[in-house]
N, C-alpha and C. Protein backbone atom coordinates (compact mmCIF):
# COMPACT_ATOMS: atom_id res chain seq x y z
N UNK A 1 -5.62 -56.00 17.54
CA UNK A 1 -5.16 -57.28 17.05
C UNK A 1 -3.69 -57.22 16.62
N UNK A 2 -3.13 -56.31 16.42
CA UNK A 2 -1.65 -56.05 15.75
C UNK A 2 -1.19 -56.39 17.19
N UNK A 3 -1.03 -56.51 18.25
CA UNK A 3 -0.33 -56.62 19.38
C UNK A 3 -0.41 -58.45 19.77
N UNK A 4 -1.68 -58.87 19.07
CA UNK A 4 -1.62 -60.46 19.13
C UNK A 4 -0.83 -61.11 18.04
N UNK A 5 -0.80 -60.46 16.85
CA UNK A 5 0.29 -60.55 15.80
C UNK A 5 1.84 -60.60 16.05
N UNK A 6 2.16 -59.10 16.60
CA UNK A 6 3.05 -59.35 17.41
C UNK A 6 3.49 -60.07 18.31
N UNK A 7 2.83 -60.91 19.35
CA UNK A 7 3.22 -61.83 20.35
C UNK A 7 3.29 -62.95 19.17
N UNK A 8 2.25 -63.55 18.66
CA UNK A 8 2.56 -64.53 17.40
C UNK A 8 3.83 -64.39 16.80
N UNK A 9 4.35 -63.49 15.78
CA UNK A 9 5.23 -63.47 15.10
C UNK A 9 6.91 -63.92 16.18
N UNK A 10 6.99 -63.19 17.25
CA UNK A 10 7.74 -62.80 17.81
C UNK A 10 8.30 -63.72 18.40
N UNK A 11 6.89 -65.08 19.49
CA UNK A 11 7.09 -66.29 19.89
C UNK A 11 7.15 -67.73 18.91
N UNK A 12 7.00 -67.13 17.38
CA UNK A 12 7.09 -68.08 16.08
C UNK A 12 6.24 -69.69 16.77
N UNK A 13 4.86 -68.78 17.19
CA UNK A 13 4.03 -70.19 17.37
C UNK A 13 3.07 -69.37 16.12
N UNK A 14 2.50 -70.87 16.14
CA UNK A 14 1.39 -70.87 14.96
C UNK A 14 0.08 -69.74 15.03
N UNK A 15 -0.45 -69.58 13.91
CA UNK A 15 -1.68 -68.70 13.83
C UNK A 15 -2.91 -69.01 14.96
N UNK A 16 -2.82 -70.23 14.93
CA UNK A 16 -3.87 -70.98 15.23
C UNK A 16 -3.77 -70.61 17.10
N UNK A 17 -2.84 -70.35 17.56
CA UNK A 17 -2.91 -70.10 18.75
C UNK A 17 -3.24 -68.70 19.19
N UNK A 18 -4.06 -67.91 18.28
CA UNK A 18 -4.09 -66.11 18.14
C UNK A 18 -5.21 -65.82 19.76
N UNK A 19 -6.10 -67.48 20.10
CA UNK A 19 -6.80 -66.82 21.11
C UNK A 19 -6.04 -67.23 22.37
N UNK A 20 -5.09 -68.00 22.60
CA UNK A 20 -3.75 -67.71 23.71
C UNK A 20 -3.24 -66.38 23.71
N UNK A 21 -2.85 -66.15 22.50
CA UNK A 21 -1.82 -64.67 22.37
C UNK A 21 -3.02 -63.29 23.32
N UNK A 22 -3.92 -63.69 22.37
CA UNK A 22 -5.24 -62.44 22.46
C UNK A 22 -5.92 -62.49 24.17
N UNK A 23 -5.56 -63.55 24.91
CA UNK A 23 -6.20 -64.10 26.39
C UNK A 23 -4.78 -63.38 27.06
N UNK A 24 -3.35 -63.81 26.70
CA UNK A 24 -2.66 -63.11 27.44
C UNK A 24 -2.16 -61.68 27.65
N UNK A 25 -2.46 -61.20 26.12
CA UNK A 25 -2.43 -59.36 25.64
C UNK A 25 -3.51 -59.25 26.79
N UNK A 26 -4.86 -59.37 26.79
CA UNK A 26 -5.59 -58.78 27.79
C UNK A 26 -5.30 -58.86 29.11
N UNK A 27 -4.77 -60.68 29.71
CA UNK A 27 -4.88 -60.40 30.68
C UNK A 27 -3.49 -59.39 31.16
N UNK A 28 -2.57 -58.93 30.53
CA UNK A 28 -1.52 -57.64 30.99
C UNK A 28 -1.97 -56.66 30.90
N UNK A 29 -2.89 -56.54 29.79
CA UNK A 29 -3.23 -55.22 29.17
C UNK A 29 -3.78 -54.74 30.43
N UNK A 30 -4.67 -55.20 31.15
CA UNK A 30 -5.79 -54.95 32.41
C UNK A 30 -5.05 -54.74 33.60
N UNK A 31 -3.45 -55.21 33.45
CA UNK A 31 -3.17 -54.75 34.71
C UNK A 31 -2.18 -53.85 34.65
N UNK A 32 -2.23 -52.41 33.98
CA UNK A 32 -1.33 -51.66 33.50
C UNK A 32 -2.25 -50.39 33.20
N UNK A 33 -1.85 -49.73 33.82
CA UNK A 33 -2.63 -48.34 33.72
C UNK A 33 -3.15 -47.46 32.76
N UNK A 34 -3.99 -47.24 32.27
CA UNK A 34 -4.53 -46.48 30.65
C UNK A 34 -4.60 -45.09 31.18
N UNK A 35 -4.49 -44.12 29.93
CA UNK A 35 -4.80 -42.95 29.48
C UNK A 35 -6.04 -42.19 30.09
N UNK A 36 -7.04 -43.43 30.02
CA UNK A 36 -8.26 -42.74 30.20
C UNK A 36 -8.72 -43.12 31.65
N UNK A 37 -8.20 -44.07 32.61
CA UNK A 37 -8.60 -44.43 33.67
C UNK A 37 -7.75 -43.64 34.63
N UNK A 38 -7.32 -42.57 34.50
CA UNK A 38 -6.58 -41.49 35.23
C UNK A 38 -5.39 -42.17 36.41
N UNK A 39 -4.61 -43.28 35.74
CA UNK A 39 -3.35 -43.81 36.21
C UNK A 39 -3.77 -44.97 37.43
N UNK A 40 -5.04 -45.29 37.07
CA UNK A 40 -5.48 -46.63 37.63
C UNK A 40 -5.56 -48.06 36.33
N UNK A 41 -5.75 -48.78 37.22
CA UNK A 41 -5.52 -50.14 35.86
C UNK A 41 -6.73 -50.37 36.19
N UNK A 42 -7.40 -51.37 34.87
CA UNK A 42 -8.90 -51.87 34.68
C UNK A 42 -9.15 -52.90 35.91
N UNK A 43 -7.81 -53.40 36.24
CA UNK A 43 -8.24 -54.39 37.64
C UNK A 43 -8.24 -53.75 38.62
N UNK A 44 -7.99 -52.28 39.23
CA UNK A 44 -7.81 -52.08 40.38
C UNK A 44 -9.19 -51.11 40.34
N UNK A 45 -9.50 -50.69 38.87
CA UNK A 45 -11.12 -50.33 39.25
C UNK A 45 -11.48 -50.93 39.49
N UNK A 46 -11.68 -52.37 39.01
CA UNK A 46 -12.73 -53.25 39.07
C UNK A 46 -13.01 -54.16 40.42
N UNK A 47 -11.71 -54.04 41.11
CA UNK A 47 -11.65 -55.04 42.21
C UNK A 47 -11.24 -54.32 43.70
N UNK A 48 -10.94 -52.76 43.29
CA UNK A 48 -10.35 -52.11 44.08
C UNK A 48 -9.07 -51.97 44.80
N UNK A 49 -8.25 -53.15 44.24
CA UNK A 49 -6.91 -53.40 44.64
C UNK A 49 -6.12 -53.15 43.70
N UNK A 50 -5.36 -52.66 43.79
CA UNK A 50 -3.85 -52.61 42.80
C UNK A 50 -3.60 -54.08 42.22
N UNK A 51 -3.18 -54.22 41.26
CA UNK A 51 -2.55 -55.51 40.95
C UNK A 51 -1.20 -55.67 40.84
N UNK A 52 -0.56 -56.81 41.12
CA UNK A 52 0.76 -57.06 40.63
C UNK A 52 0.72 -57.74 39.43
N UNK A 53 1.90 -57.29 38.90
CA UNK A 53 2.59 -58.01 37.58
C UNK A 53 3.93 -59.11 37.79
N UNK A 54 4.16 -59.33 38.70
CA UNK A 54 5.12 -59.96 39.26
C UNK A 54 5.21 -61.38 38.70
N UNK A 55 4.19 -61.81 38.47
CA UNK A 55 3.66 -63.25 37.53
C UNK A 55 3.75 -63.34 36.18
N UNK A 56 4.05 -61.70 35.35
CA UNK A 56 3.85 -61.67 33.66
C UNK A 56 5.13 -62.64 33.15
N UNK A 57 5.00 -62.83 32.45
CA UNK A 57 6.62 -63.49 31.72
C UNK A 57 6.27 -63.31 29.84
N UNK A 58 6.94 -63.78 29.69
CA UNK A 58 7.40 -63.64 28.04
C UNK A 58 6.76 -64.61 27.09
N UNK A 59 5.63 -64.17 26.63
CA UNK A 59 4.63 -65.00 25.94
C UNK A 59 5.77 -65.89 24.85
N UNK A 60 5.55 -67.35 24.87
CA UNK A 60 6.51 -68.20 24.12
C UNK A 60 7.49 -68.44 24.29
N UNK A 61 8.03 -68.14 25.51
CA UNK A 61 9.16 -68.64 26.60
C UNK A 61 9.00 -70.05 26.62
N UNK A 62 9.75 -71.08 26.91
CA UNK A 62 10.63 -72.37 27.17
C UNK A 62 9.62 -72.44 28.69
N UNK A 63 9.29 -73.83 28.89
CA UNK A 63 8.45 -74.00 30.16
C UNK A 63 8.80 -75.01 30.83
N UNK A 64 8.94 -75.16 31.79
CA UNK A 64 8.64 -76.81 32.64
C UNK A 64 7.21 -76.92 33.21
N UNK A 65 6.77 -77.50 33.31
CA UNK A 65 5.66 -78.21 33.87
C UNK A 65 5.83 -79.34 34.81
N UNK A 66 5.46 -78.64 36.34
CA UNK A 66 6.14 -79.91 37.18
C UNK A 66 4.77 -81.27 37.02
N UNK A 67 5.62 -82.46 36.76
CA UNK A 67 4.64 -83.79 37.02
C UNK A 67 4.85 -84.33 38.69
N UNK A 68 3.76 -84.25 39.59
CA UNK A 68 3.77 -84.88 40.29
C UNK A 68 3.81 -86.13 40.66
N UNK A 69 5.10 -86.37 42.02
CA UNK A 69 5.18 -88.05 42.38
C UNK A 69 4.30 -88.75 42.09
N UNK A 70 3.30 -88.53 42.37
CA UNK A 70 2.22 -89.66 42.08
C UNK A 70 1.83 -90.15 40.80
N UNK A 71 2.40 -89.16 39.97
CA UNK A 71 1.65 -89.54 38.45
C UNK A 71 3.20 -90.00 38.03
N UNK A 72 4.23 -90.33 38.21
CA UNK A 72 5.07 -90.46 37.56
C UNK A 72 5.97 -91.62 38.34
N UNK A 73 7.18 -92.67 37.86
CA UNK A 73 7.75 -93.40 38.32
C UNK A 73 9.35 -92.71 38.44
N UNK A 74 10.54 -93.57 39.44
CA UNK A 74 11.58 -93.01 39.88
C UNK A 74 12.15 -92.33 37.70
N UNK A 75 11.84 -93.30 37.23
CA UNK A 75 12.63 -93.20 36.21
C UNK A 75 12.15 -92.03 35.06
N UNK A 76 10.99 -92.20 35.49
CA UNK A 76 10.33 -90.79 34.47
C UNK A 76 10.81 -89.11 34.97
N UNK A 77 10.62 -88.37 34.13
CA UNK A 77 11.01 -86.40 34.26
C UNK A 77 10.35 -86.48 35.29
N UNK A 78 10.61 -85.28 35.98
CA UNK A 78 9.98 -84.67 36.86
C UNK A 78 8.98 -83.82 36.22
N UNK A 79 9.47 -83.16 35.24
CA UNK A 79 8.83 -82.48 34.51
C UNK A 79 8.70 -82.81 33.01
N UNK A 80 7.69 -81.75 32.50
CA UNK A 80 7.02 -81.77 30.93
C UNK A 80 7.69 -80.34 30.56
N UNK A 81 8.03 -80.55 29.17
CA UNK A 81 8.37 -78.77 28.53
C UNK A 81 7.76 -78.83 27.18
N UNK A 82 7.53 -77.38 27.92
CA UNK A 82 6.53 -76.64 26.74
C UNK A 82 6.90 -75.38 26.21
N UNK A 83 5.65 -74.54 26.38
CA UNK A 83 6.05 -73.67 25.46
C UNK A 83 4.70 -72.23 26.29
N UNK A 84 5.40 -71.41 27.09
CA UNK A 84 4.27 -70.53 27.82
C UNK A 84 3.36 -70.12 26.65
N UNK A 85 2.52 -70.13 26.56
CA UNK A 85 0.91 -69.55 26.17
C UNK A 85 0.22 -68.29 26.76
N UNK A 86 0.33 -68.70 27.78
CA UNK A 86 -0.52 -67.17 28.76
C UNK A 86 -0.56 -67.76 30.29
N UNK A 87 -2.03 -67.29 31.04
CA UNK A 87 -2.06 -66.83 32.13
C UNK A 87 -3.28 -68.27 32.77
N UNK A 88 -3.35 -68.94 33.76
CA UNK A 88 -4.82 -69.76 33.68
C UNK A 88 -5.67 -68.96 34.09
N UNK A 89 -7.28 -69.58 33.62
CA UNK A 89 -8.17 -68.86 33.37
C UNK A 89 -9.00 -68.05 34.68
N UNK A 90 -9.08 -69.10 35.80
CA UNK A 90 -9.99 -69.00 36.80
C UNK A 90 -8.99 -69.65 38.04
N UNK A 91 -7.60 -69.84 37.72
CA UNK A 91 -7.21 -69.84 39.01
C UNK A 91 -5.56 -69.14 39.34
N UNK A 92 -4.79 -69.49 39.92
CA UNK A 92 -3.28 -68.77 39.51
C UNK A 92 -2.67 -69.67 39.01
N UNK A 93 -1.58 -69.28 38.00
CA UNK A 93 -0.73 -70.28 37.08
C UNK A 93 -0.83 -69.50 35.75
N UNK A 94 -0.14 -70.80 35.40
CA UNK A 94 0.51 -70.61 33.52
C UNK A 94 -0.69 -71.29 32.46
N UNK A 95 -0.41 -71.37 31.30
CA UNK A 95 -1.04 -72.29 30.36
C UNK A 95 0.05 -72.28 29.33
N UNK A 96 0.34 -73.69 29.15
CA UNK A 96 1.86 -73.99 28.75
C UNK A 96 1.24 -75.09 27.73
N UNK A 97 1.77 -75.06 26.39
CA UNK A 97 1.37 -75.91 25.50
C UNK A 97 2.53 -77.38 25.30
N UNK A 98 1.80 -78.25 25.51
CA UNK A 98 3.20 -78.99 25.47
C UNK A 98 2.91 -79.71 24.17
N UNK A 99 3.76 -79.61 23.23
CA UNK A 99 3.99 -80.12 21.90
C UNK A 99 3.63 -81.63 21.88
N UNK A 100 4.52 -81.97 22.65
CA UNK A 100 4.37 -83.54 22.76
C UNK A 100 3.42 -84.47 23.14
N UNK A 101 2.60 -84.03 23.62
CA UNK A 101 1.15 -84.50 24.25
C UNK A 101 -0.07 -83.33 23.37
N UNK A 102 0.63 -82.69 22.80
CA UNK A 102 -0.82 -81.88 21.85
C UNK A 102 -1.83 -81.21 22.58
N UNK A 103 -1.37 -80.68 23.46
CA UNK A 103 -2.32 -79.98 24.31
C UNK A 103 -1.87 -78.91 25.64
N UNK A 104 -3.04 -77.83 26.05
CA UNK A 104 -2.40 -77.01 26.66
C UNK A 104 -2.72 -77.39 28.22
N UNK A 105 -2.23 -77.24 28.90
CA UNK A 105 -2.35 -77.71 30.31
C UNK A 105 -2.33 -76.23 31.29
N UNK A 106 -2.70 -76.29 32.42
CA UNK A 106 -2.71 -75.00 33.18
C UNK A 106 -2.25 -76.02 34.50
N UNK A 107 -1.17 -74.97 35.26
CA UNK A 107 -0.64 -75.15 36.31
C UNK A 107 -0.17 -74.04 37.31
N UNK A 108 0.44 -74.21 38.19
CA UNK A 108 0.90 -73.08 39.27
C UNK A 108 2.07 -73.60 39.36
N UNK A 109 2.98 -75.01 39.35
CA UNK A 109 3.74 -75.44 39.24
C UNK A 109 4.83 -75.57 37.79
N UNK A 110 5.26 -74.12 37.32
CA UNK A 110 5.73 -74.11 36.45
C UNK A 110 7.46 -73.49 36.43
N UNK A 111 8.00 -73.74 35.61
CA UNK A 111 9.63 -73.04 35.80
C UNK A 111 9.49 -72.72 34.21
N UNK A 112 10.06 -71.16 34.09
CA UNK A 112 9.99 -70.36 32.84
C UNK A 112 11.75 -70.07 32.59
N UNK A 113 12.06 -69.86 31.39
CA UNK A 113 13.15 -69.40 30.93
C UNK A 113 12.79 -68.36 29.82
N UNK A 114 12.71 -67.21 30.58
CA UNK A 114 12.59 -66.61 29.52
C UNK A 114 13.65 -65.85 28.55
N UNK A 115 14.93 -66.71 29.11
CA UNK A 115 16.06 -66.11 27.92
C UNK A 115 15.66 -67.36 26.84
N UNK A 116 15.15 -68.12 26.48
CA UNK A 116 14.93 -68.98 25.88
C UNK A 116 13.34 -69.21 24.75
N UNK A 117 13.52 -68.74 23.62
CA UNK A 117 12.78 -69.07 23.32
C UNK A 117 11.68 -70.18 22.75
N UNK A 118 10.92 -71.02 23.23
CA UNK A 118 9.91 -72.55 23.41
C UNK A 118 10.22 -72.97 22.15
N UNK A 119 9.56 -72.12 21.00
CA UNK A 119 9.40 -72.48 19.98
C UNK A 119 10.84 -73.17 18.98
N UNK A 120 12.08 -72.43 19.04
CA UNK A 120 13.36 -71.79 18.43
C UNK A 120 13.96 -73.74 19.48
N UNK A 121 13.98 -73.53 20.92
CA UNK A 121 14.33 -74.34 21.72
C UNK A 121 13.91 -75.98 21.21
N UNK A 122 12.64 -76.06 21.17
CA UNK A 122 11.95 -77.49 20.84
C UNK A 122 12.41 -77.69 19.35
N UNK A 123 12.00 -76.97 18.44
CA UNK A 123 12.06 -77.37 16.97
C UNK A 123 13.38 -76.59 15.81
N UNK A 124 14.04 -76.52 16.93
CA UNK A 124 15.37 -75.85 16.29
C UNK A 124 15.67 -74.67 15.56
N UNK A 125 14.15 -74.17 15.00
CA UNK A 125 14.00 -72.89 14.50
C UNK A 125 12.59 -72.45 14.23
N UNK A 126 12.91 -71.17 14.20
CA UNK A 126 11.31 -70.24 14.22
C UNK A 126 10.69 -69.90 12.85
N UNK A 127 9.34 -70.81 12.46
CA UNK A 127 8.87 -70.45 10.77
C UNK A 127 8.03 -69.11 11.35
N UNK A 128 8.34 -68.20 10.20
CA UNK A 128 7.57 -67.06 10.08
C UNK A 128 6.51 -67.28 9.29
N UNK A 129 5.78 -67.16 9.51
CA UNK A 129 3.73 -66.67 8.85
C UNK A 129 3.37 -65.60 8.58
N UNK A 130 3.12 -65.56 7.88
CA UNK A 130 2.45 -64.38 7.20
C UNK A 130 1.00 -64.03 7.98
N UNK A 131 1.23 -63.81 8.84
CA UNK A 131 -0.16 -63.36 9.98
C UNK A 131 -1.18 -62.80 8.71
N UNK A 132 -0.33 -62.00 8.32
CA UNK A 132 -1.43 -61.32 7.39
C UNK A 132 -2.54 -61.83 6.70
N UNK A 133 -2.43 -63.18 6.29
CA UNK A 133 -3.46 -63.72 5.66
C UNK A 133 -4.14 -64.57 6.30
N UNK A 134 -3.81 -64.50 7.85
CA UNK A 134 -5.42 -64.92 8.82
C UNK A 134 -5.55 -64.18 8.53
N UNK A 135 -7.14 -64.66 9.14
CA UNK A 135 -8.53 -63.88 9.00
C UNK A 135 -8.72 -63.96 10.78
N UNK A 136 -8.02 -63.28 11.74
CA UNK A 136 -8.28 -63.28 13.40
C UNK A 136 -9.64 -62.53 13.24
N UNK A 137 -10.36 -63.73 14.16
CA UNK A 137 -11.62 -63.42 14.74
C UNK A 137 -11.44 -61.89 15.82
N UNK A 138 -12.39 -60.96 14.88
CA UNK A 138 -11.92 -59.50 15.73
C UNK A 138 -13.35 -59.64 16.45
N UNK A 139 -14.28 -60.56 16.76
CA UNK A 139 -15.86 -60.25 16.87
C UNK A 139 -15.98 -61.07 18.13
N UNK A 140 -14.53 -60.97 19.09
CA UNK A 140 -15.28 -61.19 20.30
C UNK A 140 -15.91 -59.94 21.12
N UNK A 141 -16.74 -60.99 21.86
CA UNK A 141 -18.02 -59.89 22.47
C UNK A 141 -17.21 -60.03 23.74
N UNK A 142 -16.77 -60.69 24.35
CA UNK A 142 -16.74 -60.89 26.07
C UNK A 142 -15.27 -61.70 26.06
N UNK A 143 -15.33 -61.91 27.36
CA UNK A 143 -14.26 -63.03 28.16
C UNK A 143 -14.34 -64.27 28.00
N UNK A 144 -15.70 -64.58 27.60
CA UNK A 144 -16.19 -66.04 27.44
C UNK A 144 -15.90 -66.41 26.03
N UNK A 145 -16.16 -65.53 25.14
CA UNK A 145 -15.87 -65.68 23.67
C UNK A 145 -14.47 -65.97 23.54
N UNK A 146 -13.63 -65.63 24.46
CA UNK A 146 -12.28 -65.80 24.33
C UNK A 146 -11.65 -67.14 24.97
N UNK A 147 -12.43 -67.40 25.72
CA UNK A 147 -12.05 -68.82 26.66
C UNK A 147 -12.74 -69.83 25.50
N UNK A 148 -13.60 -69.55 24.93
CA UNK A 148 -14.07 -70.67 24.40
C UNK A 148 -13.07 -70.85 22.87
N UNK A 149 -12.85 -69.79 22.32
CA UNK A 149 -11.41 -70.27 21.43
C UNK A 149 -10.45 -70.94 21.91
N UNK A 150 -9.93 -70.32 23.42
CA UNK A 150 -9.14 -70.96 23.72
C UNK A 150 -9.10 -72.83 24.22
N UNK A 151 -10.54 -72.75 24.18
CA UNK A 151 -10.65 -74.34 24.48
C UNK A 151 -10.60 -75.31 22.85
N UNK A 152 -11.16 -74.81 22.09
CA UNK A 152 -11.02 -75.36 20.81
C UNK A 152 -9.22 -75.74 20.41
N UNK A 153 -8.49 -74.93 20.70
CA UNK A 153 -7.42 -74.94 21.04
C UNK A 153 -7.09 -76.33 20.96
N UNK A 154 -7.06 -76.74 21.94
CA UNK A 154 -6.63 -77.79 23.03
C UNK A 154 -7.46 -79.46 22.05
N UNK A 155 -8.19 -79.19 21.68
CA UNK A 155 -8.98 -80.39 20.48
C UNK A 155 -8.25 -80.10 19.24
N UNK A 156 -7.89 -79.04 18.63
CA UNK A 156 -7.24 -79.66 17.02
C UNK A 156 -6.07 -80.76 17.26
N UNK A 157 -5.89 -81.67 16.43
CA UNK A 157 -5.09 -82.67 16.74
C UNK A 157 -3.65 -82.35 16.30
N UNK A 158 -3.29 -81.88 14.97
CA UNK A 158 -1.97 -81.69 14.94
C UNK A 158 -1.08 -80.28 14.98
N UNK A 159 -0.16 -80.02 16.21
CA UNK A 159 1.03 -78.68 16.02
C UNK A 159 1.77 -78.44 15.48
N UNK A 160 1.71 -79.32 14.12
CA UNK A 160 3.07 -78.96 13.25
C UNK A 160 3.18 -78.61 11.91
N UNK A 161 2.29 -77.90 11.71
CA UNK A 161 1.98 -77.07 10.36
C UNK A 161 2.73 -75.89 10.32
């Protein structure tokens, strides 16, 4: 959990987002070779292929989110900005929180800056938290336990505590 702390503290998003931080620590963690798996990664046991990392970026990086023609008029963005989160769950893409609409969205259509940090960028500066006095849920069992925080997520109504 000190490594989801760290992505927290570091991307100066809120506590409340610890099962984003904790979904994207794993999903890198798995594709990076351990000690004990004799210089194979947990995905290339598991699937038999090597994985790339070519997709990782900088948890709390500055985001675009492309809006497609159809959903949008000549005069509206092309895009939405947010704030990277992690990895999507079950297909390829990002999960990018966009402040302004209160919710996290998953796409494949995304543009990252990661000299830029989301949080520092949108609200002009980064509040520090005292991580320490969550209480992070250490009692997930699975993958599912973790998706399902991460959906609760996406229902609290306000990001600006």
């Amino acid at each position: 959990m000190e490594a989801v702390r760290t992505m927290l503290q570091d991307s100066g998003l809120q506590p409340r987002f610890w099962a984003e931080a904790l979904h994207a620590y794993v999903h890198t963690k798995n594709r990076c070779s351990h000690k004990l798996t004799e210089g194979k990664t947990p995905m290339e046991i598991w699937s038999g292929h090597k994985p790339s990392i070519r997709h990782c970026r900088t948890f709390g990086s500055l985001a675009y989110v492309y809006v497609p023609t159809v959903n949008r008029n000549k005069l509206q963005p092309k895009a939405k900005i947010g704030i990277l989160v992690g990895y999507a769950v079950n297909r390829r893409g990002y999960r990018v929180w966009l402040p302004n609409e209160r919710k996290v969205v998953e796409s494949i259509h995304v543009k990252i800056d990661e000299t830029k940090n989301g949080v520092k960028t949108l609200f002009g500066k980064i509040k520090h938290y005292d991580y320490a006095i969550y209480q992070l849920d250490q009692n997930l069992n699975n993958d599912s336990d973790c998706r399902h925080g991460m959906k609760n997520l996406v229902h609290q109504k306000n990001p600006h505590h």
